[in-house]
PDB file of N, CA and C in Angstrom:
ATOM      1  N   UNK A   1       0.845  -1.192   0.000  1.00  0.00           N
ATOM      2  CA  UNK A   1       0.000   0.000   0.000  1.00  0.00           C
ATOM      3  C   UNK A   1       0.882   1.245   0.000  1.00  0.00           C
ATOM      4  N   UNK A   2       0.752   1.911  -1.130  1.00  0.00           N
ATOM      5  CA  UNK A   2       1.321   3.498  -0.975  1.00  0.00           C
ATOM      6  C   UNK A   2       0.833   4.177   0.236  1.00  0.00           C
ATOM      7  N   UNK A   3       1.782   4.947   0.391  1.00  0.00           N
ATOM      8  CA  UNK A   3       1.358   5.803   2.023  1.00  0.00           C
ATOM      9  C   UNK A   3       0.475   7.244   1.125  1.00  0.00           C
ATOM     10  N   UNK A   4      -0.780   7.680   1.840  1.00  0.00           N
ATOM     11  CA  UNK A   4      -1.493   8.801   1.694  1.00  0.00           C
ATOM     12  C   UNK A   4      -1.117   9.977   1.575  1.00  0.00           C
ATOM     13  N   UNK A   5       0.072  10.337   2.112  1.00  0.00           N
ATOM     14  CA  UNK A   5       0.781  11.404   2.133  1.00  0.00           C
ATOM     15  C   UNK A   5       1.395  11.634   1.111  1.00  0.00           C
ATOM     16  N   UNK A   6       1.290  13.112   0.600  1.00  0.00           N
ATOM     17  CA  UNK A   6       1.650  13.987  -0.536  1.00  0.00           C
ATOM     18  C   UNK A   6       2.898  14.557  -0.351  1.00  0.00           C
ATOM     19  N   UNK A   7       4.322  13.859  -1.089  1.00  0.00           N
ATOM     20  CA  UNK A   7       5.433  14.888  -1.184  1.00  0.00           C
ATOM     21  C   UNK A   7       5.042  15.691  -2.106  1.00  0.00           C
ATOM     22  N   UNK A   8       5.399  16.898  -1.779  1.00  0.00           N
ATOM     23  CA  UNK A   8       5.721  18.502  -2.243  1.00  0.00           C
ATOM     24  C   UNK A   8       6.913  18.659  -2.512  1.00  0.00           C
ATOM     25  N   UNK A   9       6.924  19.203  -3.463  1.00  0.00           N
ATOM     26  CA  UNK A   9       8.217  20.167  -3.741  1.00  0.00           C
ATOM     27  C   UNK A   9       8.055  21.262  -4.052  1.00  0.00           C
ATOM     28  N   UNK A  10       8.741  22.948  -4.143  1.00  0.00           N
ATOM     29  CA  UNK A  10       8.998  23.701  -5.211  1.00  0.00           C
ATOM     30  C   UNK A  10       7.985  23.987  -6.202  1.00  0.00           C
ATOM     31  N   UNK A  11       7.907  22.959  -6.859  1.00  0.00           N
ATOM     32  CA  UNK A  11       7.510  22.986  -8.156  1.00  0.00           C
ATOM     33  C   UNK A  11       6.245  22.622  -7.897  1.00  0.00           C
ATOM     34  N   UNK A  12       5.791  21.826  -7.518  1.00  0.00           N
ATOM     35  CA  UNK A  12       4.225  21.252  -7.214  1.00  0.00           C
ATOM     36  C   UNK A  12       3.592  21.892  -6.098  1.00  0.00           C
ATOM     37  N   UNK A  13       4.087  22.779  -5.080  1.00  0.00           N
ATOM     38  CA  UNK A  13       3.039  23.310  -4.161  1.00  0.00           C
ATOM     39  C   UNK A  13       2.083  23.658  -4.606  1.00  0.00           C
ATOM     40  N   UNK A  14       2.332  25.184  -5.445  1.00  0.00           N
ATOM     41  CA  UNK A  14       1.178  26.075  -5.478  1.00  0.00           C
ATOM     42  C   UNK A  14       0.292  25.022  -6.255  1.00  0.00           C
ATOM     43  N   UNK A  15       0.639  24.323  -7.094  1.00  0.00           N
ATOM     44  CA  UNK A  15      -0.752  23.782  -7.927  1.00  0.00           C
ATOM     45  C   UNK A  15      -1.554  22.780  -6.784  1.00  0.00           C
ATOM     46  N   UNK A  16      -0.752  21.875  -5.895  1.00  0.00           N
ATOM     47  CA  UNK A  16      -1.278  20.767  -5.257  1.00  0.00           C
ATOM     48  C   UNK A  16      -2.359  21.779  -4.237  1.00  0.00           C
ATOM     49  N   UNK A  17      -1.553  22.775  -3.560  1.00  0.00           N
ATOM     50  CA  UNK A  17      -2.496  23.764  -2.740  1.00  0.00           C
ATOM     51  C   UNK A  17      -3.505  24.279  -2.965  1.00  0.00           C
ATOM     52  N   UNK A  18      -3.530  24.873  -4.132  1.00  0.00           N
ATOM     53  CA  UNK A  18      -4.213  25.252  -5.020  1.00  0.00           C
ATOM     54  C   UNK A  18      -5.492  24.311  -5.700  1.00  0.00           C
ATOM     55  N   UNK A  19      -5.621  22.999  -5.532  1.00  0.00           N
ATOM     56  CA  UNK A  19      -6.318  22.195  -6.423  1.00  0.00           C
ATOM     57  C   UNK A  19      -7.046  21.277  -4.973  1.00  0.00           C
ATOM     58  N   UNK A  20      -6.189  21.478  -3.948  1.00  0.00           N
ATOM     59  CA  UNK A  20      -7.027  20.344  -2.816  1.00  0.00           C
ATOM     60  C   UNK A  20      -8.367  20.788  -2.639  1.00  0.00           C
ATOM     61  N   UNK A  21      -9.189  19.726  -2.689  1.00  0.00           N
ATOM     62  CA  UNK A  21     -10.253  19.326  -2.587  1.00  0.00           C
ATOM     63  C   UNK A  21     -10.909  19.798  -0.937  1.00  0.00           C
ATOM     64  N   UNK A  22     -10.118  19.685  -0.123  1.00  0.00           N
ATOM     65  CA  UNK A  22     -10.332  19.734   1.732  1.00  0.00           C
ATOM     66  C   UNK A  22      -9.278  20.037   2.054  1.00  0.00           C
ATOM     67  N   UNK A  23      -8.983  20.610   3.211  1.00  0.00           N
ATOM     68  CA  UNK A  23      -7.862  21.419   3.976  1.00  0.00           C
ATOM     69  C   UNK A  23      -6.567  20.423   4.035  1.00  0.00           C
ATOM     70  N   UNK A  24      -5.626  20.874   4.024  1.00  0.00           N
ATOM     71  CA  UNK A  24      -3.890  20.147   3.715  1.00  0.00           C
ATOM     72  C   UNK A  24      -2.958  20.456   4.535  1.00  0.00           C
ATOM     73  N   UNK A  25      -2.720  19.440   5.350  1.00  0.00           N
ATOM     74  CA  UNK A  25      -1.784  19.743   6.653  1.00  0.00           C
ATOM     75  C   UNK A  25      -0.260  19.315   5.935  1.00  0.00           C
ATOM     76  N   UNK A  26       0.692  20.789   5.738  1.00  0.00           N
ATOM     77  CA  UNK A  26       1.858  20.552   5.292  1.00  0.00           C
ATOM     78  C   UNK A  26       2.924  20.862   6.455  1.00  0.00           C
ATOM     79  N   UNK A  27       3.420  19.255   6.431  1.00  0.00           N
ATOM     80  CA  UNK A  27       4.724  18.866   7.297  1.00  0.00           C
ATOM     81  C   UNK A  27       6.185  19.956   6.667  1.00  0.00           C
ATOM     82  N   UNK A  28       7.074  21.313   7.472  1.00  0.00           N
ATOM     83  CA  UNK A  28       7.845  21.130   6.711  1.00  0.00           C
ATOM     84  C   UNK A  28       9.086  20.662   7.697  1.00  0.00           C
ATOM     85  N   UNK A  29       9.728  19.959   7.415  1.00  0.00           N
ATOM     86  CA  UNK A  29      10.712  19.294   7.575  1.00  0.00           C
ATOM     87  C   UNK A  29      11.959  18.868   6.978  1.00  0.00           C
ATOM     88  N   UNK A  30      13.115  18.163   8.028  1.00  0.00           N
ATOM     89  CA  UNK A  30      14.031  17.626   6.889  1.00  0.00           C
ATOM     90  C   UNK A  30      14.572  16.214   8.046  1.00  0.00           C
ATOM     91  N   UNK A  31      15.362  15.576   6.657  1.00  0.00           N
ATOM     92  CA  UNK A  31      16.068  14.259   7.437  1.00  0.00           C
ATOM     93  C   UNK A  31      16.749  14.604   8.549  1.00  0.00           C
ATOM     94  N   UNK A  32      17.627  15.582   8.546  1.00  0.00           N
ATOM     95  CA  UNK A  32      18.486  15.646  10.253  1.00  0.00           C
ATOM     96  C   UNK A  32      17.613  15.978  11.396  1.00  0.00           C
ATOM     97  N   UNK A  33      16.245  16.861  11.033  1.00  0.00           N
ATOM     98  CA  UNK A  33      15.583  16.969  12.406  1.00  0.00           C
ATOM     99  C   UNK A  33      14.921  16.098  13.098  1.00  0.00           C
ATOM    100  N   UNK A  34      15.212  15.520  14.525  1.00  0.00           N
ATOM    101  CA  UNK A  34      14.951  14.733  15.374  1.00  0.00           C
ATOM    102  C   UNK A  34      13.448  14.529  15.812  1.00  0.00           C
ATOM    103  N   UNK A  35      13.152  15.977  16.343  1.00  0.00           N
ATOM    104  CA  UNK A  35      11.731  16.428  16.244  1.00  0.00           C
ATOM    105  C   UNK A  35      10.832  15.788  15.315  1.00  0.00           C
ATOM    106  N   UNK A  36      11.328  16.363  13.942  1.00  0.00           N
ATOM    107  CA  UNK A  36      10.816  15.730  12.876  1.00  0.00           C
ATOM    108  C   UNK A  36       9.980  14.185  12.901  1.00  0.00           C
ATOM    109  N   UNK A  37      11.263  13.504  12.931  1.00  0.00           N
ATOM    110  CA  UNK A  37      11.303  11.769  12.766  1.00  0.00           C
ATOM    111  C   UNK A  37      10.041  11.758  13.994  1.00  0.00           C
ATOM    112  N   UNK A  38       9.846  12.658  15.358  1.00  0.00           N
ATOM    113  CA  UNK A  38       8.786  11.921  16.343  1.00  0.00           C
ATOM    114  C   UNK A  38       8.101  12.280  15.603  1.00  0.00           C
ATOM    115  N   UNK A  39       7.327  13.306  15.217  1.00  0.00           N
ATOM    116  CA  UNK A  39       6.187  13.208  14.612  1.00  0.00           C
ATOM    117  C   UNK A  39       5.465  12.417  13.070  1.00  0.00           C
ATOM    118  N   UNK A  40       6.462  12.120  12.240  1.00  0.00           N
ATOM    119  CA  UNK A  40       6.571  11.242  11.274  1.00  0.00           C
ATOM    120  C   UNK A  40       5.455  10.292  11.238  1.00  0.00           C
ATOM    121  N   UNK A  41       5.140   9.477  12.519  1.00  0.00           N
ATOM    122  CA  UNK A  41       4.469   8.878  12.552  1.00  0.00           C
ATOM    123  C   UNK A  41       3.130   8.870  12.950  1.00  0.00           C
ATOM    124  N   UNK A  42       3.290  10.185  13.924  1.00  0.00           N
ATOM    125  CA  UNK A  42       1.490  10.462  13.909  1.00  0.00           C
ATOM    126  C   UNK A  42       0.805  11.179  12.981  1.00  0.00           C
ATOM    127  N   UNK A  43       2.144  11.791  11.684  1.00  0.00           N
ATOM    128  CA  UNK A  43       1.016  12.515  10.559  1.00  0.00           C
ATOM    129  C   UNK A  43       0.870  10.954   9.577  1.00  0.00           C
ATOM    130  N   UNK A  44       1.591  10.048   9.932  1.00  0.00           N
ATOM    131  CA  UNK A  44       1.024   8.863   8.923  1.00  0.00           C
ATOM    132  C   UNK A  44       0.092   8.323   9.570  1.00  0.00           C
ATOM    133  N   UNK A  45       0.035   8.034  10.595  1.00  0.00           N
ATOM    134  CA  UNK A  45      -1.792   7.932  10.991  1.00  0.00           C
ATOM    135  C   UNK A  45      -2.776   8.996  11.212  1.00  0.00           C
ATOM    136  N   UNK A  46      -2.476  10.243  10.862  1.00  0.00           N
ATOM    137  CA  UNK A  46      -3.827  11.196  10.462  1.00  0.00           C
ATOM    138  C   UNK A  46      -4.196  10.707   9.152  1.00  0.00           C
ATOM    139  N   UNK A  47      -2.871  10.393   8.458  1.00  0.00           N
ATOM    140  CA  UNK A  47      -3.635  10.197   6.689  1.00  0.00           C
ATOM    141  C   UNK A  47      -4.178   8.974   6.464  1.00  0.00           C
ATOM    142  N   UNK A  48      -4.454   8.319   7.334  1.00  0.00           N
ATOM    143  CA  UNK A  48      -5.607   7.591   7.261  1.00  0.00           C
ATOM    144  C   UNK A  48      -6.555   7.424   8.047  1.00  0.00           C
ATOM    145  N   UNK A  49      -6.635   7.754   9.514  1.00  0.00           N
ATOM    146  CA  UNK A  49      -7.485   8.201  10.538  1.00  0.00           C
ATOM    147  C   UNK A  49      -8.368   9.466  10.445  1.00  0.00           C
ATOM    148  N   UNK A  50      -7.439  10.386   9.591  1.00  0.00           N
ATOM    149  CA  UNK A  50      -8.221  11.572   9.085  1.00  0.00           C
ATOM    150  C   UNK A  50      -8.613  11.864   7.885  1.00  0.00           C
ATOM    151  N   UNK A  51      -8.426  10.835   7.436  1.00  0.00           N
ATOM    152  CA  UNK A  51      -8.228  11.544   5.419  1.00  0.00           C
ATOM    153  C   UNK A  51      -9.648  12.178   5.379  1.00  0.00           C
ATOM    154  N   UNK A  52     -10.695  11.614   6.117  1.00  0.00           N
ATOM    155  CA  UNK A  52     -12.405  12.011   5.454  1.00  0.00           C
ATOM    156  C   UNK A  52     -12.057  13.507   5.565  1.00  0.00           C
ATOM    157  N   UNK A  53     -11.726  14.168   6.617  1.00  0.00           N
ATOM    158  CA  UNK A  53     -11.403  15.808   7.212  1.00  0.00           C
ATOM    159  C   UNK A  53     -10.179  16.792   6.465  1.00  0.00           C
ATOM    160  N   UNK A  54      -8.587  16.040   6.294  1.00  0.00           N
ATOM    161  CA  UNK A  54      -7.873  16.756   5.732  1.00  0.00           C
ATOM    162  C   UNK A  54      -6.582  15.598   5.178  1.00  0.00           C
ATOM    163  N   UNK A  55      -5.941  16.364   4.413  1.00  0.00           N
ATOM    164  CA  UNK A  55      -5.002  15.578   3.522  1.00  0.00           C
ATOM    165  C   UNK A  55      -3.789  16.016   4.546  1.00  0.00           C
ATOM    166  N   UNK A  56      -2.906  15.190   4.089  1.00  0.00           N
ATOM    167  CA  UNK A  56      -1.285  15.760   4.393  1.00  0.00           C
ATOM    168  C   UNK A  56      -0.283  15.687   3.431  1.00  0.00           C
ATOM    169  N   UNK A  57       0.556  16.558   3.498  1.00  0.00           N
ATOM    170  CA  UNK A  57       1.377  16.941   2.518  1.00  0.00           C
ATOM    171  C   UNK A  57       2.463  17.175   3.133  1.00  0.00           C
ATOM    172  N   UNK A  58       4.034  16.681   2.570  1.00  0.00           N
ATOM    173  CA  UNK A  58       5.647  16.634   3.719  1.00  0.00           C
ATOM    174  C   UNK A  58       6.455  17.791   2.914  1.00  0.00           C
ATOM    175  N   UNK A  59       6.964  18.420   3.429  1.00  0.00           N
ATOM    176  CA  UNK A  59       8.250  19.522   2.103  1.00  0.00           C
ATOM    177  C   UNK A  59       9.264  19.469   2.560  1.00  0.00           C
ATOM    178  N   UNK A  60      10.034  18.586   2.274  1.00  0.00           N
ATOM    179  CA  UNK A  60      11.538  18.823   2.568  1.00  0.00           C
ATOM    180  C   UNK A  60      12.101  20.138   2.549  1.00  0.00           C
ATOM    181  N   UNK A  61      12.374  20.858   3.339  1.00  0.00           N
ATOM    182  CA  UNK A  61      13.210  22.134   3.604  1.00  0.00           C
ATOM    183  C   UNK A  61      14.429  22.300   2.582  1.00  0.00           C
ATOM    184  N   UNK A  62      15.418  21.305   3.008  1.00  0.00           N
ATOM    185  CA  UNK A  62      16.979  20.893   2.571  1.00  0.00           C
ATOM    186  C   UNK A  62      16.565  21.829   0.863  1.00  0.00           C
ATOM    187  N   UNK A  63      15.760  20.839   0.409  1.00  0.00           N
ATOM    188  CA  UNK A  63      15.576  20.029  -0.727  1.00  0.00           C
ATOM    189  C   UNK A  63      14.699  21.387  -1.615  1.00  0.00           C
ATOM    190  N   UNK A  64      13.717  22.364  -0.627  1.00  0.00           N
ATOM    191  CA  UNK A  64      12.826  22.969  -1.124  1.00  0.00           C
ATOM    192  C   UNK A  64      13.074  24.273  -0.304  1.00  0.00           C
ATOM    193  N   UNK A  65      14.042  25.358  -0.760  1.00  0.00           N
ATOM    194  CA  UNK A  65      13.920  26.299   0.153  1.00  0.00           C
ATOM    195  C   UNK A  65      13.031  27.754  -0.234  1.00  0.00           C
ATOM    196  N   UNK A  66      12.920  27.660  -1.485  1.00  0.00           N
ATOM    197  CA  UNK A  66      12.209  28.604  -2.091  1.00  0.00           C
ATOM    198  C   UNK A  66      10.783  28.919  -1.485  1.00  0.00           C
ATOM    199  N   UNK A  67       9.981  27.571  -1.167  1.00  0.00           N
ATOM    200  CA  UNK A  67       8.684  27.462  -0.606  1.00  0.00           C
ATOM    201  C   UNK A  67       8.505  27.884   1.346  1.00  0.00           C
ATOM    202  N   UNK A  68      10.384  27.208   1.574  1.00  0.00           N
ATOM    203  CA  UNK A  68      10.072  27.589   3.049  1.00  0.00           C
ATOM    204  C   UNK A  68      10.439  28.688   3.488  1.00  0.00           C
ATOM    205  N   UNK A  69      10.817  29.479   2.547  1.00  0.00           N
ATOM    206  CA  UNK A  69      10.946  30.915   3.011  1.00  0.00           C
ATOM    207  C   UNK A  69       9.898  31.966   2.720  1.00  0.00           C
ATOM    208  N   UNK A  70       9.078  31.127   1.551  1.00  0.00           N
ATOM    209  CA  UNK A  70       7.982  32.086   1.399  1.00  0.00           C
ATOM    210  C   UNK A  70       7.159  32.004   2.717  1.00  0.00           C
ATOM    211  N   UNK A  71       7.323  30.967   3.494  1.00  0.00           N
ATOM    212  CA  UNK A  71       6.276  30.682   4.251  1.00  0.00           C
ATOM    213  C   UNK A  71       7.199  30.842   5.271  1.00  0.00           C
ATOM    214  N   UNK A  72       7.732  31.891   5.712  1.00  0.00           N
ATOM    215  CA  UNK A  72       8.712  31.863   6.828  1.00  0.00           C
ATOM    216  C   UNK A  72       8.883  30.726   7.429  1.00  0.00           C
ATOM    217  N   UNK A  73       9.128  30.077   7.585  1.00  0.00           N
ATOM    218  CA  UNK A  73       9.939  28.660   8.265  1.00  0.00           C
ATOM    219  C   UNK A  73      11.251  28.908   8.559  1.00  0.00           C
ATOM    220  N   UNK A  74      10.861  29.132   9.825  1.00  0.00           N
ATOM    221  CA  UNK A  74      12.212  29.457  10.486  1.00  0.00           C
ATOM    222  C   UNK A  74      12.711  28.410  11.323  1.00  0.00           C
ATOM    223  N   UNK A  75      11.633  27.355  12.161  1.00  0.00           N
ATOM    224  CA  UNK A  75      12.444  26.167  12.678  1.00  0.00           C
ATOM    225  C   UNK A  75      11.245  24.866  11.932  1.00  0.00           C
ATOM    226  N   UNK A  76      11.469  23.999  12.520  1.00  0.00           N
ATOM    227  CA  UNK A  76      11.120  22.946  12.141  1.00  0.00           C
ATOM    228  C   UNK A  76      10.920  21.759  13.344  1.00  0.00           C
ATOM    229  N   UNK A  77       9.825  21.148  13.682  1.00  0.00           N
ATOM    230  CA  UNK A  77       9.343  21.018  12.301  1.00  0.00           C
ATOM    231  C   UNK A  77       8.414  21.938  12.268  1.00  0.00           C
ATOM    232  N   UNK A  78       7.965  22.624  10.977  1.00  0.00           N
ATOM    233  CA  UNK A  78       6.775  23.388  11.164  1.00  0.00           C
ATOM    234  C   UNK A  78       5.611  23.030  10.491  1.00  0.00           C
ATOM    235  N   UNK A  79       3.598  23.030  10.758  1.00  0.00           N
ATOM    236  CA  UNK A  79       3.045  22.342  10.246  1.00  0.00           C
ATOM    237  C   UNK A  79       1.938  23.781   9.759  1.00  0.00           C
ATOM    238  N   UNK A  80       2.294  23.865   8.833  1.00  0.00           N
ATOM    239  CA  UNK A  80       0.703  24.910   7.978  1.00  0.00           C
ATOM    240  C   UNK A  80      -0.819  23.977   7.619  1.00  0.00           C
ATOM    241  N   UNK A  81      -1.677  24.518   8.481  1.00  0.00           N
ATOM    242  CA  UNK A  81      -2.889  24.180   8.138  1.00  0.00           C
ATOM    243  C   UNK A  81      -3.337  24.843   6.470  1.00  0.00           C
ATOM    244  N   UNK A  82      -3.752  24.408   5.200  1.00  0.00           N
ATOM    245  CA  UNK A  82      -4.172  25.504   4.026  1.00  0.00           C
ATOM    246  C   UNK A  82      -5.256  25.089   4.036  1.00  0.00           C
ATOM    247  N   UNK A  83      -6.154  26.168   4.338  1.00  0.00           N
ATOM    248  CA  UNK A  83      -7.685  25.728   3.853  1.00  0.00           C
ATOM    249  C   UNK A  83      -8.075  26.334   2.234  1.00  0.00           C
ATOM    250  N   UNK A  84      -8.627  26.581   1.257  1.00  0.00           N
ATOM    251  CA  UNK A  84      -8.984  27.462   0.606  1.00  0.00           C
ATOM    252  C   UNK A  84      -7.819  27.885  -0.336  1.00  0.00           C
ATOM    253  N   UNK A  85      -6.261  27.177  -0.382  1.00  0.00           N
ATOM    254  CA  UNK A  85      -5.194  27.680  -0.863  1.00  0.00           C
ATOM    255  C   UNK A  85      -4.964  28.831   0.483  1.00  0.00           C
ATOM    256  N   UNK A  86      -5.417  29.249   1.520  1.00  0.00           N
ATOM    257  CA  UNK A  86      -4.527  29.715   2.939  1.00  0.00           C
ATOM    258  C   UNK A  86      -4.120  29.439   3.813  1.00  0.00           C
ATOM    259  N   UNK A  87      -3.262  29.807   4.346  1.00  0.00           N
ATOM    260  CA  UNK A  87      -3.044  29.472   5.721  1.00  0.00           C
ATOM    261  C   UNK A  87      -3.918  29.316   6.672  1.00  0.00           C
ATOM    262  N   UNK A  88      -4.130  28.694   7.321  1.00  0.00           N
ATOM    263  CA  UNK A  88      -5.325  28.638   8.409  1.00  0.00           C
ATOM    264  C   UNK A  88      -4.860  28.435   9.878  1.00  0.00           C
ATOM    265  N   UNK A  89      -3.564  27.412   9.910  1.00  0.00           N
ATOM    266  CA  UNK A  89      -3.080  27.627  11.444  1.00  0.00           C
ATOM    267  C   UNK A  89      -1.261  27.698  11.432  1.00  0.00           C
ATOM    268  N   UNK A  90      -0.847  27.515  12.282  1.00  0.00           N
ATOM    269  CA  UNK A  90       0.755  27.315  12.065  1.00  0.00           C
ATOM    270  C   UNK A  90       0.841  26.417  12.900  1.00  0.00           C
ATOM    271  N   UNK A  91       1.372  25.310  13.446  1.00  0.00           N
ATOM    272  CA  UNK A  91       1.951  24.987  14.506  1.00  0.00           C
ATOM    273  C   UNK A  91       3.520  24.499  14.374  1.00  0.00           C
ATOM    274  N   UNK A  92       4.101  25.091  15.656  1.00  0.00           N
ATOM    275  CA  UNK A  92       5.808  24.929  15.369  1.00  0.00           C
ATOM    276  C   UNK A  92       6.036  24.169  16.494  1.00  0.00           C
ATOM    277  N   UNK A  93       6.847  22.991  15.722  1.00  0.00           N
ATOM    278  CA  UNK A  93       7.502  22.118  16.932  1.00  0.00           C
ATOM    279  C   UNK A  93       6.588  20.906  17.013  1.00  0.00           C
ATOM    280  N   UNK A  94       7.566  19.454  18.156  1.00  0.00           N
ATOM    281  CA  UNK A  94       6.880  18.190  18.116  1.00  0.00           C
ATOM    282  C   UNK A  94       6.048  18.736  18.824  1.00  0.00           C
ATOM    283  N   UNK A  95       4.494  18.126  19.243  1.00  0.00           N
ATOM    284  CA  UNK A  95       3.618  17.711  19.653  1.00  0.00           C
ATOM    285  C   UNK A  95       2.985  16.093  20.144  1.00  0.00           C
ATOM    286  N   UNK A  96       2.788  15.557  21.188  1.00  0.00           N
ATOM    287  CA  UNK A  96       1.964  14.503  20.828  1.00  0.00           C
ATOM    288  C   UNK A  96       0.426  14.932  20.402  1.00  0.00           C
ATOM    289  N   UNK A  97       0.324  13.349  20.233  1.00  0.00           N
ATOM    290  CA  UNK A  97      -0.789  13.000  18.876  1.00  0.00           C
ATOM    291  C   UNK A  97      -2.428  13.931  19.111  1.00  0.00           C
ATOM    292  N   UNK A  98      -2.430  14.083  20.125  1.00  0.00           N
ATOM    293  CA  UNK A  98      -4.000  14.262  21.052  1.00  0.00           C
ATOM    294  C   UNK A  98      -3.810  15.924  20.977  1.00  0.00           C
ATOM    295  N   UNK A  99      -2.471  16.592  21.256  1.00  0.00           N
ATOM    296  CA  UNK A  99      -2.612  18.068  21.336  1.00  0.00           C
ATOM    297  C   UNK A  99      -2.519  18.749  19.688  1.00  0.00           C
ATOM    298  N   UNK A 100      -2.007  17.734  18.937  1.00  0.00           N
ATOM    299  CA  UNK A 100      -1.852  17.967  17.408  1.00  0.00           C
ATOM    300  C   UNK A 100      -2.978  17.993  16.936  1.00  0.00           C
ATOM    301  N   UNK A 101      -3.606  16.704  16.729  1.00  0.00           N
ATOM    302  CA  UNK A 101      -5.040  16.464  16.279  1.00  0.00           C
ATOM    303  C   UNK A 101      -5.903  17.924  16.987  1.00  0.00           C
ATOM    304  N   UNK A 102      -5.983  18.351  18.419  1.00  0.00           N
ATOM    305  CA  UNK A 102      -7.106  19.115  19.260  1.00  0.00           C
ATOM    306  C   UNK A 102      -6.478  20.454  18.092  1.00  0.00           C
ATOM    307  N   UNK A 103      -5.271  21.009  18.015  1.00  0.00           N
ATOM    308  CA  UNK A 103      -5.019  21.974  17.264  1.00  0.00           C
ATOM    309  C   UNK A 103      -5.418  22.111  16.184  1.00  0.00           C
ATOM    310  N   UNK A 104      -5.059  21.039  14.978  1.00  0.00           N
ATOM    311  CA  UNK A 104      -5.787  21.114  13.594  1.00  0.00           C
ATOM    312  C   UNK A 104      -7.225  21.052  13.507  1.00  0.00           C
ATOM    313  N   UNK A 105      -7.643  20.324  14.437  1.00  0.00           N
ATOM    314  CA  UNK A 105      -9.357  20.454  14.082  1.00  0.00           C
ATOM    315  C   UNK A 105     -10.108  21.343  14.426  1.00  0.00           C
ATOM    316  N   UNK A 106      -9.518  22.221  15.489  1.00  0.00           N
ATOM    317  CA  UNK A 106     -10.095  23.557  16.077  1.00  0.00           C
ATOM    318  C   UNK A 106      -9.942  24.274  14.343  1.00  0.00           C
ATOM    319  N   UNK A 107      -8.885  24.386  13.816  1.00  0.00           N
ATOM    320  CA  UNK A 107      -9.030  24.998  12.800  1.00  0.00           C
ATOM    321  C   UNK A 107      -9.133  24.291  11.251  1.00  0.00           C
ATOM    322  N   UNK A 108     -10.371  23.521  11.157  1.00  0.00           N
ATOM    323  CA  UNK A 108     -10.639  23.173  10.440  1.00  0.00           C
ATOM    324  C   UNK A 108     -12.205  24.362   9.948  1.00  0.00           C
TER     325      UNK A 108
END
């Protein structure tokens, strides 16, 4: 089974942002952050625990810096709620699963 989650790059944001169907929780991140790797696994069980509510989408930082500076990303990991092609929430930094989820759905 392919995993649910949408890599982004550069090149594919604005259209993927732009074209979602329901709100898109974008991971940005990279391989060296530690932080990162904990949460890894509770946005792979939103994308299937949540898919009916919102998608997820990962952007490598390293790899994509053009996008994370538009979107100020200054640490990591950082998670943009887009509803509508906007921003809708920010959250910076790990979280467990219960205060993540209570955050994104308040702003759904």
């Amino acid at each position: 089974m392919t995993s649910p989650i949408t890599i982004l790059t550069d090149a594919t944001f604005d259209e993927v942002i732009g074209s979602a169907d329901k709100p898109i929780l974008v991971d940005f991140w990279a391989e060296w952050c530690g932080p990162c790797k904990m949460i890894a696994p509770i946005l792979e069980e939103f994308s299937v625990e949540q898919s009916d509510k919102f998608t997820i989408g990962k952007l490598d930082v390293d790899a994509n810096v053009a996008t994370a500076t538009r979107y100020s990303v200054m640490s990591i990991p950082t998670l943009l709620l887009f509803k509508d092609g906007q921003v809708a929430a920010r959250l910076v930094g790990a979280k467990p699963k219960g205060a993540l989820l209570q955050e994104i759905t308040r702003n759904l």
